[in-house]
PDB file of N, CA and C in Angstrom:
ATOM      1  N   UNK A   1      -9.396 -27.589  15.027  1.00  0.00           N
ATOM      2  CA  UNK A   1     -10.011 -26.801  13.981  1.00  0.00           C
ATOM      3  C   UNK A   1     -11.202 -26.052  14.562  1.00  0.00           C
ATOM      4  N   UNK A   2     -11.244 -24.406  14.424  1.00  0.00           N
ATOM      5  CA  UNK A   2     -12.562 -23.882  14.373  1.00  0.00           C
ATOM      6  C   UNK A   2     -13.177 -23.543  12.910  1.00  0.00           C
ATOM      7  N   UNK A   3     -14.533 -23.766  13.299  1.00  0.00           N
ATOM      8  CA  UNK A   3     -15.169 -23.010  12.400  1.00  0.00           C
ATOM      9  C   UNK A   3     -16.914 -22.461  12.521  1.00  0.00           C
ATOM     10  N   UNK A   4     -16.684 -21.292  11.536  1.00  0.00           N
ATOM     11  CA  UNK A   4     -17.706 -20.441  11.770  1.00  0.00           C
ATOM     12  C   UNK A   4     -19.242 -21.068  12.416  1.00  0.00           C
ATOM     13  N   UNK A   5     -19.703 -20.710  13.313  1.00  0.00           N
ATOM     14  CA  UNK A   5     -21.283 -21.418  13.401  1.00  0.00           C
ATOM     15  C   UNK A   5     -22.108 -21.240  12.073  1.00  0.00           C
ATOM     16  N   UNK A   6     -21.928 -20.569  11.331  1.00  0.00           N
ATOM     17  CA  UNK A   6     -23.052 -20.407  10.540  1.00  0.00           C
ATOM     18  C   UNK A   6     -22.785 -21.776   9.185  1.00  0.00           C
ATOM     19  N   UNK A   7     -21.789 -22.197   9.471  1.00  0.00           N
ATOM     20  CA  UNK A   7     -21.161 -23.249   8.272  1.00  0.00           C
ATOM     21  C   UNK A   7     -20.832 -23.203   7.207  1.00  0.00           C
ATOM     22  N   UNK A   8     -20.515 -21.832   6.674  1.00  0.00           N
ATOM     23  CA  UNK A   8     -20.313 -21.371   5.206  1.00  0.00           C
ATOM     24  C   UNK A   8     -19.453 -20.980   5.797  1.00  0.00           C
ATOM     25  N   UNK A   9     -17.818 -21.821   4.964  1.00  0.00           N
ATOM     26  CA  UNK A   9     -16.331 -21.488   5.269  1.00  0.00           C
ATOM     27  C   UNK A   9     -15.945 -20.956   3.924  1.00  0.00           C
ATOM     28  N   UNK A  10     -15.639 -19.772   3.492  1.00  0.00           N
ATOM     29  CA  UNK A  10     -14.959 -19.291   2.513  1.00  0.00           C
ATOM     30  C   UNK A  10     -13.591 -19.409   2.572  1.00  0.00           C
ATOM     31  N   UNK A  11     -12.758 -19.832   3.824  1.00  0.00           N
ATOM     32  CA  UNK A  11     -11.029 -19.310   3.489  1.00  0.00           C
ATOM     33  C   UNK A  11     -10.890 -20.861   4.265  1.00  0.00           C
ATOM     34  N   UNK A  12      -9.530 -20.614   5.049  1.00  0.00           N
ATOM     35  CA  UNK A  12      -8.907 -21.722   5.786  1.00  0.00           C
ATOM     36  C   UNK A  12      -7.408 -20.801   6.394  1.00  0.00           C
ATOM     37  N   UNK A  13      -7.302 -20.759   7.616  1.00  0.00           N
ATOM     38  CA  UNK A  13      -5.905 -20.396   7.908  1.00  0.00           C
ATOM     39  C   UNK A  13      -5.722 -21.152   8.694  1.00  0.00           C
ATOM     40  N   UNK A  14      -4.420 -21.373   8.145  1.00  0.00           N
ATOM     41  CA  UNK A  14      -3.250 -22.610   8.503  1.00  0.00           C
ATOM     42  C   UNK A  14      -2.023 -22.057   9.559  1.00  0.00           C
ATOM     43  N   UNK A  15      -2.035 -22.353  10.374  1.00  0.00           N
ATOM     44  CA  UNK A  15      -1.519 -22.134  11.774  1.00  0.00           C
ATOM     45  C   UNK A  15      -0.450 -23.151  11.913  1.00  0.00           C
ATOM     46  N   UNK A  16       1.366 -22.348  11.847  1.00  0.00           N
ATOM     47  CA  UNK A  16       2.113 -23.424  11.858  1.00  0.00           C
ATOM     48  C   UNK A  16       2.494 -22.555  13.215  1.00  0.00           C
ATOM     49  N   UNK A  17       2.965 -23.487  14.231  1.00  0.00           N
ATOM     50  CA  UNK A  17       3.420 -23.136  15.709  1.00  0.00           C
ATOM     51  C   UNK A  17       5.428 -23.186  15.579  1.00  0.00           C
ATOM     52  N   UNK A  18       5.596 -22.134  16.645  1.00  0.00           N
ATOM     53  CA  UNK A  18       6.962 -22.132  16.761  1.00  0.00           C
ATOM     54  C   UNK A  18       7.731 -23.355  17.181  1.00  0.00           C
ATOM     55  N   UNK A  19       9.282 -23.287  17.634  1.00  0.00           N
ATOM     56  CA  UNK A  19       9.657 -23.878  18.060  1.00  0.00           C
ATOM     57  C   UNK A  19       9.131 -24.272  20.048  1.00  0.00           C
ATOM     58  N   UNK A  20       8.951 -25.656  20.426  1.00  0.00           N
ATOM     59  CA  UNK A  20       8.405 -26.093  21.474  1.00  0.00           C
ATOM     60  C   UNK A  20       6.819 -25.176  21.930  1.00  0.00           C
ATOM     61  N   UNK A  21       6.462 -25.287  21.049  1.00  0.00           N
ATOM     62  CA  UNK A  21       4.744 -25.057  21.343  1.00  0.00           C
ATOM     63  C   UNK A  21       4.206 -26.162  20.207  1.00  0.00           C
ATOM     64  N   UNK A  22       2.682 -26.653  19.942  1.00  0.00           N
ATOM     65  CA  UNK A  22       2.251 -27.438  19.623  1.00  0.00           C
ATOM     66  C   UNK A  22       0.875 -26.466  19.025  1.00  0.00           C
ATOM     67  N   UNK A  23      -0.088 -27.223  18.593  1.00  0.00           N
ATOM     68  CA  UNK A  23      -1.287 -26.845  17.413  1.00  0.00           C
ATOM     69  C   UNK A  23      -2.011 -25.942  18.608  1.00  0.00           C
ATOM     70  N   UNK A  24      -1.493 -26.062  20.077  1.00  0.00           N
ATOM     71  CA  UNK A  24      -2.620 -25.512  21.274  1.00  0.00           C
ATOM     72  C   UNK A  24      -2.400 -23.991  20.843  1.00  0.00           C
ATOM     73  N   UNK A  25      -1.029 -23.699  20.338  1.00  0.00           N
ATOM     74  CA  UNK A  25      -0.453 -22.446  20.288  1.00  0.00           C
ATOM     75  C   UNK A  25      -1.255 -21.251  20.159  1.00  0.00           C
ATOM     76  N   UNK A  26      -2.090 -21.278  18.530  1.00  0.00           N
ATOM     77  CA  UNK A  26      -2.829 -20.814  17.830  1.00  0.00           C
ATOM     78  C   UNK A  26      -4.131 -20.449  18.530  1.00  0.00           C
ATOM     79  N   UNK A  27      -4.791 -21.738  19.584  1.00  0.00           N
ATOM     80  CA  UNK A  27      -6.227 -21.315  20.155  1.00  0.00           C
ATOM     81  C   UNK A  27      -5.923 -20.784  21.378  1.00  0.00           C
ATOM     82  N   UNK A  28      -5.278 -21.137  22.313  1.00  0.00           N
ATOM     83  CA  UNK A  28      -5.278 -21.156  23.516  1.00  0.00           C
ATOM     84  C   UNK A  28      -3.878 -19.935  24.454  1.00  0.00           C
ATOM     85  N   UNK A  29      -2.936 -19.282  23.132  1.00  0.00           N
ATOM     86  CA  UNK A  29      -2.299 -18.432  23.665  1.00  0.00           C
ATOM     87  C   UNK A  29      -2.743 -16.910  22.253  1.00  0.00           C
ATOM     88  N   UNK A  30      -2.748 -17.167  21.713  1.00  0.00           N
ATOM     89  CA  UNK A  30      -3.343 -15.898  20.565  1.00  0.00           C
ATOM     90  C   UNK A  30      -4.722 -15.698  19.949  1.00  0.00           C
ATOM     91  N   UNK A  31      -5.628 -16.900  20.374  1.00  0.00           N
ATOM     92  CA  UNK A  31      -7.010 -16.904  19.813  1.00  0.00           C
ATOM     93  C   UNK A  31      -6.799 -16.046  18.489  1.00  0.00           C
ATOM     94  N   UNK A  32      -6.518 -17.109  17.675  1.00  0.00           N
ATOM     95  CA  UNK A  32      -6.786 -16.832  16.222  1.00  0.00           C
ATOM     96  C   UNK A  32      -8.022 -17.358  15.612  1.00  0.00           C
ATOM     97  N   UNK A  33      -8.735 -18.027  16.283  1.00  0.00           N
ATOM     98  CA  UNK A  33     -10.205 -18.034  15.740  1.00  0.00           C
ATOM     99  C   UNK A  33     -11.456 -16.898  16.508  1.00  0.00           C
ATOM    100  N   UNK A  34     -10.673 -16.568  17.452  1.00  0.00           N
ATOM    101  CA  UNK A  34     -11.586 -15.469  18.296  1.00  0.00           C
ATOM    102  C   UNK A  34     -11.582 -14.152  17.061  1.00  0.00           C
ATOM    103  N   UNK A  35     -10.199 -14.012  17.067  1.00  0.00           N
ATOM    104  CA  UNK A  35     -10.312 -12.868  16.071  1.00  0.00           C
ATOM    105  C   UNK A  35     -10.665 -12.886  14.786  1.00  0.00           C
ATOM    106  N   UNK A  36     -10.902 -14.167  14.004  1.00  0.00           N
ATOM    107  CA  UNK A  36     -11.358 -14.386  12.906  1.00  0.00           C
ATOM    108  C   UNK A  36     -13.045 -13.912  13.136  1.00  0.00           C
ATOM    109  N   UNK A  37     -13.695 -14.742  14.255  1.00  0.00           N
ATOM    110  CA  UNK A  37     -14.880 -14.477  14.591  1.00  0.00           C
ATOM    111  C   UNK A  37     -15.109 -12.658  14.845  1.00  0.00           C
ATOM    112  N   UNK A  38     -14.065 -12.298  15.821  1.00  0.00           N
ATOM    113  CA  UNK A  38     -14.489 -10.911  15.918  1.00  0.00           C
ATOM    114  C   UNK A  38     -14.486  -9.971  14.830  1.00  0.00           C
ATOM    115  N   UNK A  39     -13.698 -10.364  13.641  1.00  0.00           N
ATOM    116  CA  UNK A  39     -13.892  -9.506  12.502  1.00  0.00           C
ATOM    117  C   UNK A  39     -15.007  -9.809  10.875  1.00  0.00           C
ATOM    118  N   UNK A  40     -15.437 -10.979  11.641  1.00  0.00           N
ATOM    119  CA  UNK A  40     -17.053 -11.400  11.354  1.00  0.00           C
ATOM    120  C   UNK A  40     -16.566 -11.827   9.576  1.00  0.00           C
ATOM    121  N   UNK A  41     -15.098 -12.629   9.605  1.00  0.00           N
ATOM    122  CA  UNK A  41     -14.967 -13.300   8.301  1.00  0.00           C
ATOM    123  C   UNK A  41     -15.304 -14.836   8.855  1.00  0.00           C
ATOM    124  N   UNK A  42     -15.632 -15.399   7.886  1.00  0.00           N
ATOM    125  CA  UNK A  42     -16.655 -16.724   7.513  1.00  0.00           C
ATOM    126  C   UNK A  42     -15.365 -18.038   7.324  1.00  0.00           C
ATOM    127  N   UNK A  43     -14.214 -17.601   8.503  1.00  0.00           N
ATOM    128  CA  UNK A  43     -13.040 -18.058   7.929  1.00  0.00           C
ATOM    129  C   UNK A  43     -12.873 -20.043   8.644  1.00  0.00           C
ATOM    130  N   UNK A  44     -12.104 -21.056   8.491  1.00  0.00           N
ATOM    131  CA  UNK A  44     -11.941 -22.288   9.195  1.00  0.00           C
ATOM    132  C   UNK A  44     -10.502 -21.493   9.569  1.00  0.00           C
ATOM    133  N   UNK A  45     -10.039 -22.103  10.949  1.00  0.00           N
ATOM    134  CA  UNK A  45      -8.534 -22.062  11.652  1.00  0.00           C
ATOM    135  C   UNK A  45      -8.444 -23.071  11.831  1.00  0.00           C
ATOM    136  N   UNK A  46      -7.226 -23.722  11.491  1.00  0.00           N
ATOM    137  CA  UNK A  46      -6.737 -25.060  11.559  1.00  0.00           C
ATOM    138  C   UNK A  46      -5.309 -24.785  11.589  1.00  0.00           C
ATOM    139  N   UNK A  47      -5.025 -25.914  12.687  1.00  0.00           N
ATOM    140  CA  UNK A  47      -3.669 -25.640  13.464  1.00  0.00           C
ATOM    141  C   UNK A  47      -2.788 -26.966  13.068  1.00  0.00           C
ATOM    142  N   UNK A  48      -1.736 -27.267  12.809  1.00  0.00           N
ATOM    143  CA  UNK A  48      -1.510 -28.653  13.381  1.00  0.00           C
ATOM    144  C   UNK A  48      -0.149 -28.536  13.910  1.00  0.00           C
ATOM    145  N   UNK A  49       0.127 -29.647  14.688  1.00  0.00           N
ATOM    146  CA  UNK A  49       1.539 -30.011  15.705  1.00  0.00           C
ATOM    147  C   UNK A  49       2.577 -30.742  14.977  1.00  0.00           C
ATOM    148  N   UNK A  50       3.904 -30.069  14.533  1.00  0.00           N
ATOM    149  CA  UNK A  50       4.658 -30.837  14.091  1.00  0.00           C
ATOM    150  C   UNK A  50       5.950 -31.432  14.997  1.00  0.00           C
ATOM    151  N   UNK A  51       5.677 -31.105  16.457  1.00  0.00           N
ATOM    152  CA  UNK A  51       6.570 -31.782  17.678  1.00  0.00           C
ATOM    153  C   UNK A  51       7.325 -30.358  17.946  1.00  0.00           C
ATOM    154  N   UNK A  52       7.576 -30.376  18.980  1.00  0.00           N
ATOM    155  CA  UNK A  52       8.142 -29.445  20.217  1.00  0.00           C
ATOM    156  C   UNK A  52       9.573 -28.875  19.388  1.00  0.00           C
ATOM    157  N   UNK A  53      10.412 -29.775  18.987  1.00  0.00           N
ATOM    158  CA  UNK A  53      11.694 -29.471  18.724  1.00  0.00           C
ATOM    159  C   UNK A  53      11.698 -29.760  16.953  1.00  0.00           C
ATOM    160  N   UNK A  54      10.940 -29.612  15.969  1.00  0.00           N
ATOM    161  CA  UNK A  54      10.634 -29.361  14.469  1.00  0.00           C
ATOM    162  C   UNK A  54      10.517 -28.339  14.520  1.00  0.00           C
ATOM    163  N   UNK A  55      11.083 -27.804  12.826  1.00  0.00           N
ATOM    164  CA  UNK A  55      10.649 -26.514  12.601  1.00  0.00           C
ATOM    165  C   UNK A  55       9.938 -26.769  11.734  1.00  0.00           C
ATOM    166  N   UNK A  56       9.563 -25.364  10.742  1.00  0.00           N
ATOM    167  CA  UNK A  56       8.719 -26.278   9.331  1.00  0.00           C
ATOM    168  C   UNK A  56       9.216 -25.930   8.136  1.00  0.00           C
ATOM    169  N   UNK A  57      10.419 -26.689   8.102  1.00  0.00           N
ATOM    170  CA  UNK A  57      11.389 -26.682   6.826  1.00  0.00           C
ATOM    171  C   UNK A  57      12.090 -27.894   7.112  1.00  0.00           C
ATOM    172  N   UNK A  58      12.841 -28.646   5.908  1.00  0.00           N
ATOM    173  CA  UNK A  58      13.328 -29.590   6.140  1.00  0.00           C
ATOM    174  C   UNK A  58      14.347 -29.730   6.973  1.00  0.00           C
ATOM    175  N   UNK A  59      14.967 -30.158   7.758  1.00  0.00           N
ATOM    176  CA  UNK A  59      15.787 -30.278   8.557  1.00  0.00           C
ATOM    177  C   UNK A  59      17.532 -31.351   8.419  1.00  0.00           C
ATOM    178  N   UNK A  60      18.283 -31.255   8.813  1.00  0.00           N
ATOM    179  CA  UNK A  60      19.228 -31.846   8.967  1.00  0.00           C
ATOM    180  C   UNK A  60      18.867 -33.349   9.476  1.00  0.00           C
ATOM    181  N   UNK A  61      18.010 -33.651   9.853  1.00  0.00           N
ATOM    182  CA  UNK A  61      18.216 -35.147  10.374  1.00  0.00           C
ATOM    183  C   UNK A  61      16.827 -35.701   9.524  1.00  0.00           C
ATOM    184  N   UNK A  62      16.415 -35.017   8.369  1.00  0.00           N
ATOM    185  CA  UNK A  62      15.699 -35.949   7.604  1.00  0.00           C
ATOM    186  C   UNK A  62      14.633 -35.386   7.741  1.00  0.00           C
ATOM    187  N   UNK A  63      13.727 -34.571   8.961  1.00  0.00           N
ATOM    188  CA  UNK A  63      12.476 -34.001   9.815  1.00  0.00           C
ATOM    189  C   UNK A  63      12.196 -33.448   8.361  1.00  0.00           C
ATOM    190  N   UNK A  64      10.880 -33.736   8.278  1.00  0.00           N
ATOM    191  CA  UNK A  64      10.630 -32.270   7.657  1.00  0.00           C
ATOM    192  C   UNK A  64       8.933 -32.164   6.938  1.00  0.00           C
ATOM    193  N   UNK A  65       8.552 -31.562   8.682  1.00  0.00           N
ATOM    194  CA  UNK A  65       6.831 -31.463   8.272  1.00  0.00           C
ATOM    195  C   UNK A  65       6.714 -30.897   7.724  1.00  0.00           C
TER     196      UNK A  65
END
């Protein structure tokens, strides 16, 4: 999770990652909190990992983050 230095979070974006990438996806290959920061919204980015081979819909074998 990032969030703003100043500590007044007005939003929250929720960062679901593709197939075989993980929550790193979001910071560390697209900086989606860089650009939240660079467009100077007051926003939290929060990512989370639902495993390499999940999608994010229910699935055939029961999966379903």
């Amino acid at each position: 999770m990032a969030r703003p230095p100043q500590g007044v979070v007005t939003g929250v974006v929720l960062c679901l990652h593709g197939r075989n990438d993980d929550h790193q996806f979001a910071f560390d290959t697209i900086h989606v909190h860089d650009v939240v920061a660079a467009l100077g919204h007051s926003l939290a980015v929060v990512a989370v990992d639902g495993g390499a081979d999940n999608h994010w819909h229910p699935l055939r074998s029961g999966v379903d983050p």
